[in-house]
PDB file of N, CA and C in Angstrom:
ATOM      1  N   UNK A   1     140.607  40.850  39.021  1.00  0.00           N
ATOM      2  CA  UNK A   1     139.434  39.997  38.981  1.00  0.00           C
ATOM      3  C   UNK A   1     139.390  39.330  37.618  1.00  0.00           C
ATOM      4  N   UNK A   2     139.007  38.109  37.519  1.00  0.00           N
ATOM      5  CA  UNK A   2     139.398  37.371  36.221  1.00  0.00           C
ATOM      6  C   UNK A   2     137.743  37.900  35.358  1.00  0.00           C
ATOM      7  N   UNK A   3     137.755  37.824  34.118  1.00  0.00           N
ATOM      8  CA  UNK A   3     136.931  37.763  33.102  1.00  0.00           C
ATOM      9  C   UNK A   3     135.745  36.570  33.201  1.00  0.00           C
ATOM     10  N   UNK A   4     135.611  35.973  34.146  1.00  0.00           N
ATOM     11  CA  UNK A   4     134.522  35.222  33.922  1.00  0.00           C
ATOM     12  C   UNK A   4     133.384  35.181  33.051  1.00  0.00           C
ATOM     13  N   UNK A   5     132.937  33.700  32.750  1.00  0.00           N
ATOM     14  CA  UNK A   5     132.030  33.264  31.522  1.00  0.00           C
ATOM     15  C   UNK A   5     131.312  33.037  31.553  1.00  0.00           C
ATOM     16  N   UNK A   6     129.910  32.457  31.426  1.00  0.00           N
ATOM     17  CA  UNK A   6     129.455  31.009  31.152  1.00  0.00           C
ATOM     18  C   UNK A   6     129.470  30.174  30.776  1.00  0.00           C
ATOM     19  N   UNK A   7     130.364  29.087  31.072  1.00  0.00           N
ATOM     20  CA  UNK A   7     130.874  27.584  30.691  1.00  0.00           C
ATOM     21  C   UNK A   7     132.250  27.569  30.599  1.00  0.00           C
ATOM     22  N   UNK A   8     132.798  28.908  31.276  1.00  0.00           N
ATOM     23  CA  UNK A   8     134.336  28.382  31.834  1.00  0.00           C
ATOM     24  C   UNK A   8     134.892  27.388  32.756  1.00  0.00           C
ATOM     25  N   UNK A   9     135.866  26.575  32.522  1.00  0.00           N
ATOM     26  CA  UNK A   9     136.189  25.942  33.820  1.00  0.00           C
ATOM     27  C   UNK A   9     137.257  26.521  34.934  1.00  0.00           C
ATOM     28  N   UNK A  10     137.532  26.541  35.939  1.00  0.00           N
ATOM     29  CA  UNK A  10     137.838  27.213  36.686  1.00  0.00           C
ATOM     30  C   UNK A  10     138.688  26.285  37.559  1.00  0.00           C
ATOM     31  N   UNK A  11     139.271  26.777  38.583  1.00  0.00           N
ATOM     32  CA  UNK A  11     140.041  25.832  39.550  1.00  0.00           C
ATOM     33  C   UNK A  11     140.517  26.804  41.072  1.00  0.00           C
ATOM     34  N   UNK A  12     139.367  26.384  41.925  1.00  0.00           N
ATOM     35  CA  UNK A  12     139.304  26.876  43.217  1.00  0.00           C
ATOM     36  C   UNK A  12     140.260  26.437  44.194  1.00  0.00           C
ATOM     37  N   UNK A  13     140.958  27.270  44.484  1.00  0.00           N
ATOM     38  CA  UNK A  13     142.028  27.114  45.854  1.00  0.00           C
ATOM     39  C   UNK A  13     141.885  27.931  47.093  1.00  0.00           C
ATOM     40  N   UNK A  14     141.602  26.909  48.028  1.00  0.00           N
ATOM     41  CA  UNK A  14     141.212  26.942  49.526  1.00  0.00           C
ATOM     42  C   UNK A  14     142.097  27.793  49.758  1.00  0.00           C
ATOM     43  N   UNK A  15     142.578  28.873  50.399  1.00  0.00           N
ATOM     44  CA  UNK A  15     143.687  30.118  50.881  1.00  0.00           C
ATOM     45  C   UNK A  15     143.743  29.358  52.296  1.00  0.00           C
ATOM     46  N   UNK A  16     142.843  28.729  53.297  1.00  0.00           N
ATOM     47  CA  UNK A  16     143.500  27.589  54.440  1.00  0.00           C
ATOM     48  C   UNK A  16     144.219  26.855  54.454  1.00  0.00           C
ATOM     49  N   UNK A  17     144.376  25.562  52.993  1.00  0.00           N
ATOM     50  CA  UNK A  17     144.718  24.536  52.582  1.00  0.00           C
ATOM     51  C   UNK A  17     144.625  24.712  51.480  1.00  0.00           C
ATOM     52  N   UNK A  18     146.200  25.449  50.867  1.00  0.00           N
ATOM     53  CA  UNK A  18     146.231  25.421  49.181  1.00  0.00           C
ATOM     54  C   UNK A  18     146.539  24.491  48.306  1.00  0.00           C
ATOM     55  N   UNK A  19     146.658  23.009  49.083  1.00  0.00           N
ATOM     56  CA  UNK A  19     147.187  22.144  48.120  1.00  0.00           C
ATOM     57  C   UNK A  19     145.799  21.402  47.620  1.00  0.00           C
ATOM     58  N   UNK A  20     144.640  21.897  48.313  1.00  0.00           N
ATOM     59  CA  UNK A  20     142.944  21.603  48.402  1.00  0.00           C
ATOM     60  C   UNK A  20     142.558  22.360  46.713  1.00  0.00           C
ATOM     61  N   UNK A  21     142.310  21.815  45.403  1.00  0.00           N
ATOM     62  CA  UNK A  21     141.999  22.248  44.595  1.00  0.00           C
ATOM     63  C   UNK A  21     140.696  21.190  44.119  1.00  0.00           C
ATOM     64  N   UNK A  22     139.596  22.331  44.000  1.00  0.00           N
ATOM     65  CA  UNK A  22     138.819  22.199  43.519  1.00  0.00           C
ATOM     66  C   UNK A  22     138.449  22.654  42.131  1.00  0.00           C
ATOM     67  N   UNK A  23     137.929  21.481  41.058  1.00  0.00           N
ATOM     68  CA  UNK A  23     137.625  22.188  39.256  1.00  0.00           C
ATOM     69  C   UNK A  23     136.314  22.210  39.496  1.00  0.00           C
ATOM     70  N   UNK A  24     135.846  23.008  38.667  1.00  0.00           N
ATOM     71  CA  UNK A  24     134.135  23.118  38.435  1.00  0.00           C
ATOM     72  C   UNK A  24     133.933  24.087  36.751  1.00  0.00           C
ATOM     73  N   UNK A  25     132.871  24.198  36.971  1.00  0.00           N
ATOM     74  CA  UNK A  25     132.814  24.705  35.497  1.00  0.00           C
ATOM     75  C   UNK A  25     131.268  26.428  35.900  1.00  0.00           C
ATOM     76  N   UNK A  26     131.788  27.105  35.322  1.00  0.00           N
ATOM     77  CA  UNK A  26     130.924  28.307  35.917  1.00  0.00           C
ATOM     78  C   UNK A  26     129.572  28.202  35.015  1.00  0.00           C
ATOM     79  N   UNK A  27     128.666  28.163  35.621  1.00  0.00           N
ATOM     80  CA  UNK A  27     127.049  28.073  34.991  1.00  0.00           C
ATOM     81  C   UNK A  27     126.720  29.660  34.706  1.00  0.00           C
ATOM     82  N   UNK A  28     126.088  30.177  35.794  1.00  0.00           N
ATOM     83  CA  UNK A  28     125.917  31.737  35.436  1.00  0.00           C
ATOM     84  C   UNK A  28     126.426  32.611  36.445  1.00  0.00           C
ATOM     85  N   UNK A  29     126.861  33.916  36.402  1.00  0.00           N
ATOM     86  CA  UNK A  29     126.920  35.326  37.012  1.00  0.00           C
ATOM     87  C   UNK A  29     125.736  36.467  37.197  1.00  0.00           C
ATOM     88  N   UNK A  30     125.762  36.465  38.204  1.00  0.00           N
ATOM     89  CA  UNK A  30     124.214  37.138  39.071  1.00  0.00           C
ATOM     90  C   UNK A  30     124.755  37.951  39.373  1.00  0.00           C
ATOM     91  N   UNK A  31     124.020  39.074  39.441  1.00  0.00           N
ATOM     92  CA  UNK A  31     124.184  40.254  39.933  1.00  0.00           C
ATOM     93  C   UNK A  31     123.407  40.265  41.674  1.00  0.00           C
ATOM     94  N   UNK A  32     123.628  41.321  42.037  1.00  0.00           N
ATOM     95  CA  UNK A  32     122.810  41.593  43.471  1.00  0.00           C
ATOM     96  C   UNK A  32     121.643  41.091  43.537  1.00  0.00           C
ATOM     97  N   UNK A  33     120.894  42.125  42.613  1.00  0.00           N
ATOM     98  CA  UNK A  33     119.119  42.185  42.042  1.00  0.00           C
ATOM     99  C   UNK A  33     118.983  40.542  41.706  1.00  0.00           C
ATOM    100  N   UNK A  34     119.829  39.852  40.513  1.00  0.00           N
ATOM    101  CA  UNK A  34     119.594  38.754  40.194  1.00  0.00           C
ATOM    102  C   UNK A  34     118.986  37.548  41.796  1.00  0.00           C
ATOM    103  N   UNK A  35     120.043  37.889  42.386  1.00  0.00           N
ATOM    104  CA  UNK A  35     120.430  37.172  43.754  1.00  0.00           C
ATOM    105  C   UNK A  35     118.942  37.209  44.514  1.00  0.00           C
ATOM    106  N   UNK A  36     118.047  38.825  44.497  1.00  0.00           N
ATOM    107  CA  UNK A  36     117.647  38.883  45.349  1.00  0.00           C
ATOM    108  C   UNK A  36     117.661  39.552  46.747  1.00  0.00           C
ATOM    109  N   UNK A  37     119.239  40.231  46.344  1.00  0.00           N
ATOM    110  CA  UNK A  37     119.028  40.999  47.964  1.00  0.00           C
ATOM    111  C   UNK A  37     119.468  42.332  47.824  1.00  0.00           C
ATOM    112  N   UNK A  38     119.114  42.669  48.551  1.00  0.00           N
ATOM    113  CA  UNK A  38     118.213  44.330  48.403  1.00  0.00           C
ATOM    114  C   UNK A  38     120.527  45.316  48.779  1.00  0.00           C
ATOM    115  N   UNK A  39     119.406  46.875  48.121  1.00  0.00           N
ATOM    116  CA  UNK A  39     120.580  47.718  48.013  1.00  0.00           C
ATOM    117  C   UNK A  39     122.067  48.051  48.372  1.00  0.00           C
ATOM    118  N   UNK A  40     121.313  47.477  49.990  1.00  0.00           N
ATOM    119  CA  UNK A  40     122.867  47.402  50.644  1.00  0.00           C
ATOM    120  C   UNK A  40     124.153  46.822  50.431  1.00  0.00           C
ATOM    121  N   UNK A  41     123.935  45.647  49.812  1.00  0.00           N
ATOM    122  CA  UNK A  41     124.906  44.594  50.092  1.00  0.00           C
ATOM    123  C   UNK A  41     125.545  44.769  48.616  1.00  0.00           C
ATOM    124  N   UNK A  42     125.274  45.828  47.859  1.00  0.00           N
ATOM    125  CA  UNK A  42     126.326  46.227  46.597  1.00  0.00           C
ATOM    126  C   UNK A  42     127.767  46.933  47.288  1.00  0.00           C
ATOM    127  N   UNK A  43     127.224  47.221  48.376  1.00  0.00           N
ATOM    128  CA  UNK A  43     128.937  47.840  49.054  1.00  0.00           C
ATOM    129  C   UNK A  43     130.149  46.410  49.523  1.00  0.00           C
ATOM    130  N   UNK A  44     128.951  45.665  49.479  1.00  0.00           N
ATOM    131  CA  UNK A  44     130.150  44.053  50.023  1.00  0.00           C
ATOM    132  C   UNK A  44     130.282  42.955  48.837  1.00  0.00           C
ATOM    133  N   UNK A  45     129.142  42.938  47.647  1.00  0.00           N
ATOM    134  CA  UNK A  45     129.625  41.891  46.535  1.00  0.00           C
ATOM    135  C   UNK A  45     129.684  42.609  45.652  1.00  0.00           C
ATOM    136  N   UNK A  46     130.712  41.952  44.119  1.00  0.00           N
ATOM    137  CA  UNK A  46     130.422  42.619  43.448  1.00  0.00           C
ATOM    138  C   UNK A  46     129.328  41.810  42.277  1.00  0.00           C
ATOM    139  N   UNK A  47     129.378  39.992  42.772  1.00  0.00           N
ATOM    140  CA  UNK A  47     128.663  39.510  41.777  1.00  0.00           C
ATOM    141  C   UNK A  47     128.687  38.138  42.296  1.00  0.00           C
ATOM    142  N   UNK A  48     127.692  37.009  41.919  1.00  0.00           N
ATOM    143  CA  UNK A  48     127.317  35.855  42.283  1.00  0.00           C
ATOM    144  C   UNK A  48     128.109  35.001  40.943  1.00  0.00           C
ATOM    145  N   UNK A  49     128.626  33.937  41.061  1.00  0.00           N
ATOM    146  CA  UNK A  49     128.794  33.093  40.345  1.00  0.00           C
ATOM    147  C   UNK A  49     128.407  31.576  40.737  1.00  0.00           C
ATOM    148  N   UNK A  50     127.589  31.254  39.816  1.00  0.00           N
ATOM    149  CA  UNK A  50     126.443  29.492  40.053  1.00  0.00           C
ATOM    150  C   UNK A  50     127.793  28.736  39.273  1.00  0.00           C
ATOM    151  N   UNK A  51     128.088  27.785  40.122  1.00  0.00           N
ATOM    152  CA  UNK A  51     129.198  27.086  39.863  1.00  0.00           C
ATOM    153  C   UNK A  51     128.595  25.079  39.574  1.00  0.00           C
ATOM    154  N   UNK A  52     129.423  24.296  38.820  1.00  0.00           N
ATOM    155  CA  UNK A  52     129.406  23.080  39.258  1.00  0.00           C
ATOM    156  C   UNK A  52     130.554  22.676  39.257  1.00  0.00           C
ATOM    157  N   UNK A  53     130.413  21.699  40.553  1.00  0.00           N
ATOM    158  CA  UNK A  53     131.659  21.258  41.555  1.00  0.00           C
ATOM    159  C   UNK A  53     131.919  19.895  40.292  1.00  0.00           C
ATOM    160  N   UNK A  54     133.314  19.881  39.467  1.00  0.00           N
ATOM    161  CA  UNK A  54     133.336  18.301  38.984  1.00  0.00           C
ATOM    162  C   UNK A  54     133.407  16.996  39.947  1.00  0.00           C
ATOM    163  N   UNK A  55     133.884  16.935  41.187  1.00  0.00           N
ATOM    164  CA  UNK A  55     133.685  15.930  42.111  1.00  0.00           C
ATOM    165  C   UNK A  55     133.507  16.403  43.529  1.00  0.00           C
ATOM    166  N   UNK A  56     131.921  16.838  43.409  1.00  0.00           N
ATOM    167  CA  UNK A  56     131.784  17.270  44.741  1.00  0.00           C
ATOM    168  C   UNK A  56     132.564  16.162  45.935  1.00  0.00           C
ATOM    169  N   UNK A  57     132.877  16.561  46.857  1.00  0.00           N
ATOM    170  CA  UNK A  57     133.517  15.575  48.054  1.00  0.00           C
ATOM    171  C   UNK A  57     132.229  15.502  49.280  1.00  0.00           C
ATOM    172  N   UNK A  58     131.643  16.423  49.704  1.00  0.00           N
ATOM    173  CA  UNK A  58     131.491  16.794  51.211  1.00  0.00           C
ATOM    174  C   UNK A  58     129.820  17.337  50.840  1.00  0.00           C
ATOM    175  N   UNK A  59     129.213  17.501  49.696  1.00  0.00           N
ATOM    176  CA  UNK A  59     128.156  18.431  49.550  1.00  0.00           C
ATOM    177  C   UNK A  59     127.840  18.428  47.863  1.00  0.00           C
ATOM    178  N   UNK A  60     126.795  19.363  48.095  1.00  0.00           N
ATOM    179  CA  UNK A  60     125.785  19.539  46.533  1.00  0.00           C
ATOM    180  C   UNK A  60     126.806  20.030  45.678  1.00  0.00           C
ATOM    181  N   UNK A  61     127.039  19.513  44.492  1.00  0.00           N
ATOM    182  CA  UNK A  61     127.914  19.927  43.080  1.00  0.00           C
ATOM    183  C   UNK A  61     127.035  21.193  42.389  1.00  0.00           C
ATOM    184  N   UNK A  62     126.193  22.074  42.879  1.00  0.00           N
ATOM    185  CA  UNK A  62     125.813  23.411  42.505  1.00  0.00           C
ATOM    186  C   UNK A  62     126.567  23.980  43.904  1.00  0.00           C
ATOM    187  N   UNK A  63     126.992  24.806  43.598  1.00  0.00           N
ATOM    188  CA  UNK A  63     127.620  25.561  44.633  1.00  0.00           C
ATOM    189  C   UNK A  63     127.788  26.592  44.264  1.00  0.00           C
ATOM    190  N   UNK A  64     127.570  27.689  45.005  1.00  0.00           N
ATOM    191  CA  UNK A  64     127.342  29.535  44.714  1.00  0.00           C
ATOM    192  C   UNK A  64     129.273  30.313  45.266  1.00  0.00           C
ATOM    193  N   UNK A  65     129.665  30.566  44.128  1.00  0.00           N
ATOM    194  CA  UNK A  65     130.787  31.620  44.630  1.00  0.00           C
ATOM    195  C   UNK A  65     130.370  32.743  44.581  1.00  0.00           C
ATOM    196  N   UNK A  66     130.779  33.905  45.992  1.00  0.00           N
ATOM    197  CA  UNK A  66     130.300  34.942  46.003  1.00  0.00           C
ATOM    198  C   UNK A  66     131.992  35.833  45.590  1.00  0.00           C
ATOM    199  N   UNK A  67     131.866  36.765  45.071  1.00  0.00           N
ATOM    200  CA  UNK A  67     132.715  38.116  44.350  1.00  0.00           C
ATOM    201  C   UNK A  67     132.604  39.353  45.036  1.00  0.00           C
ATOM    202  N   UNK A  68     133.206  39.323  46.383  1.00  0.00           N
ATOM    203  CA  UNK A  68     133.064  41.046  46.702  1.00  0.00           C
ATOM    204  C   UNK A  68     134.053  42.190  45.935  1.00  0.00           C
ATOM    205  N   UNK A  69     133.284  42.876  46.553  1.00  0.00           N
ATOM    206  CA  UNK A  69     133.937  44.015  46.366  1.00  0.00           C
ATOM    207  C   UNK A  69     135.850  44.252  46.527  1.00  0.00           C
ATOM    208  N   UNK A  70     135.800  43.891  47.482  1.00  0.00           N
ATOM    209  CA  UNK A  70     137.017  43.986  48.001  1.00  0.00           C
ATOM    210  C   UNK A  70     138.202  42.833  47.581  1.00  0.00           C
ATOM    211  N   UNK A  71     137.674  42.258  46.139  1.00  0.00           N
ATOM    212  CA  UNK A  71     138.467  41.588  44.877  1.00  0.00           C
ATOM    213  C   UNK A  71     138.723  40.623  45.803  1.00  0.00           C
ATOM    214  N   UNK A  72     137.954  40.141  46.990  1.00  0.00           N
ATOM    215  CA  UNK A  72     138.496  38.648  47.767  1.00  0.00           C
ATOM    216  C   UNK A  72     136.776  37.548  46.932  1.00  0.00           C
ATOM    217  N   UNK A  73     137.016  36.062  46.961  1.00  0.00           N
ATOM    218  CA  UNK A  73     136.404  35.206  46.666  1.00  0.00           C
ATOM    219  C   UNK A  73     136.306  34.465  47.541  1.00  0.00           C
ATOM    220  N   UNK A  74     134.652  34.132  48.076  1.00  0.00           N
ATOM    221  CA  UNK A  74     134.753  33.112  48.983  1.00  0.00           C
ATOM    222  C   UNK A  74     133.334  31.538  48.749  1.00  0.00           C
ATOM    223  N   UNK A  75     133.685  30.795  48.800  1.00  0.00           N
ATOM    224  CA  UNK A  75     132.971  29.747  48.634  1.00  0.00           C
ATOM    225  C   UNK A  75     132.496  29.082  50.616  1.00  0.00           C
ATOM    226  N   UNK A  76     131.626  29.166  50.186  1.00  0.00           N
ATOM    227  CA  UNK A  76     130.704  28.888  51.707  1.00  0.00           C
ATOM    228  C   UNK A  76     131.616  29.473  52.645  1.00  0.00           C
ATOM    229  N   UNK A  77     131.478  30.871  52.654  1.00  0.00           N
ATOM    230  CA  UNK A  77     132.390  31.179  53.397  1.00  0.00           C
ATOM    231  C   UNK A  77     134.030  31.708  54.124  1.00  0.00           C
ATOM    232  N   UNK A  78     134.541  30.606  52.829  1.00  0.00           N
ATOM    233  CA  UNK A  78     135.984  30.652  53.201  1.00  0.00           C
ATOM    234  C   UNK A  78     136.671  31.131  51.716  1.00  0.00           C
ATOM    235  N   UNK A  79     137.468  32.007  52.197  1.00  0.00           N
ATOM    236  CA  UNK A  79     137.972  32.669  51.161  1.00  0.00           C
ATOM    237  C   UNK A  79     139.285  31.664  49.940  1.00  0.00           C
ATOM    238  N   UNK A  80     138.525  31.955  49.266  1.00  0.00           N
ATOM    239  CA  UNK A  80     139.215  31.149  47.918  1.00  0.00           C
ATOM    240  C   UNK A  80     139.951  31.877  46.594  1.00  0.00           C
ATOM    241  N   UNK A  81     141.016  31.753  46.076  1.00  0.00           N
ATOM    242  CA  UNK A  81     141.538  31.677  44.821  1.00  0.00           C
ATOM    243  C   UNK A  81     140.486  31.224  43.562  1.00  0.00           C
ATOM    244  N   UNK A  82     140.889  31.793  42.808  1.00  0.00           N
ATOM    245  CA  UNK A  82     139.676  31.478  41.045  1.00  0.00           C
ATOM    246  C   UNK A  82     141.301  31.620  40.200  1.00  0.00           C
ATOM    247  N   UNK A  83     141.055  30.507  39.372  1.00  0.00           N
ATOM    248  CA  UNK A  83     141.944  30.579  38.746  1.00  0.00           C
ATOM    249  C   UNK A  83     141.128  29.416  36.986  1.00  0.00           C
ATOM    250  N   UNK A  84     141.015  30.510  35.983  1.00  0.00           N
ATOM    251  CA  UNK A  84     140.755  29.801  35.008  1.00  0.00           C
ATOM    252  C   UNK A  84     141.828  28.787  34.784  1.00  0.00           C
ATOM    253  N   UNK A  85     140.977  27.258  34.326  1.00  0.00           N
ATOM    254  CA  UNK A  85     141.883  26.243  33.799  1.00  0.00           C
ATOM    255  C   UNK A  85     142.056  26.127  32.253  1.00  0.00           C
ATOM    256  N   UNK A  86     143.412  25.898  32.517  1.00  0.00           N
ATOM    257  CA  UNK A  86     144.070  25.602  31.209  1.00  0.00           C
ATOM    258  C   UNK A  86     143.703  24.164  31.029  1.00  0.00           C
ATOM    259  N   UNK A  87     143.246  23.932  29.663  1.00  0.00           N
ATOM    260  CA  UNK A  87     142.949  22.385  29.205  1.00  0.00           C
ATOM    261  C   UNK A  87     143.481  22.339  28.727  1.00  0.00           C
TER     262      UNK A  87
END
């Protein structure tokens, strides 16, 4: 699981369509409690990350990556790659 920041930039890859890369820059990391949802669901995330999309395509440039447990990443859903960018 990478070291995430606040005000890292990052570079999201679709695991459907890996040639699909998305940059954004990470705003904050939430916890469960932060999030809002109750005890259970610490067995399935391990943490929220508030993202901005640099050219949203399809939707809102705030966009929420969720961090389970199970060291997979998924953005609305679909499981994604995190990969800090090199500038």
């Amino acid at each position: 699981m990478l070291n995430l920041k606040s005000g890292d930039r990052i570079e999201l890859f679709d695991e459907d369509s890996p040639a699909t890369t998305i940059c954004a820059t990470v705003g904050r990391l939430l916890s469960d409690w932060d999030e809002g949802m109750g005890i259970e669901v610490q067995d399935y995330v391990a943490c929220w990350a508030e993202i901005t999309v640099d050219e949203p395509s399809d939707g809102d440039a705030k966009q929420v990556v969720l961090l389970g447990t199970d060291f997979q990443c998924r953005l609305n859903g679909r499981r994604v790659t995190i990969r800090k960018k090199q500038d």
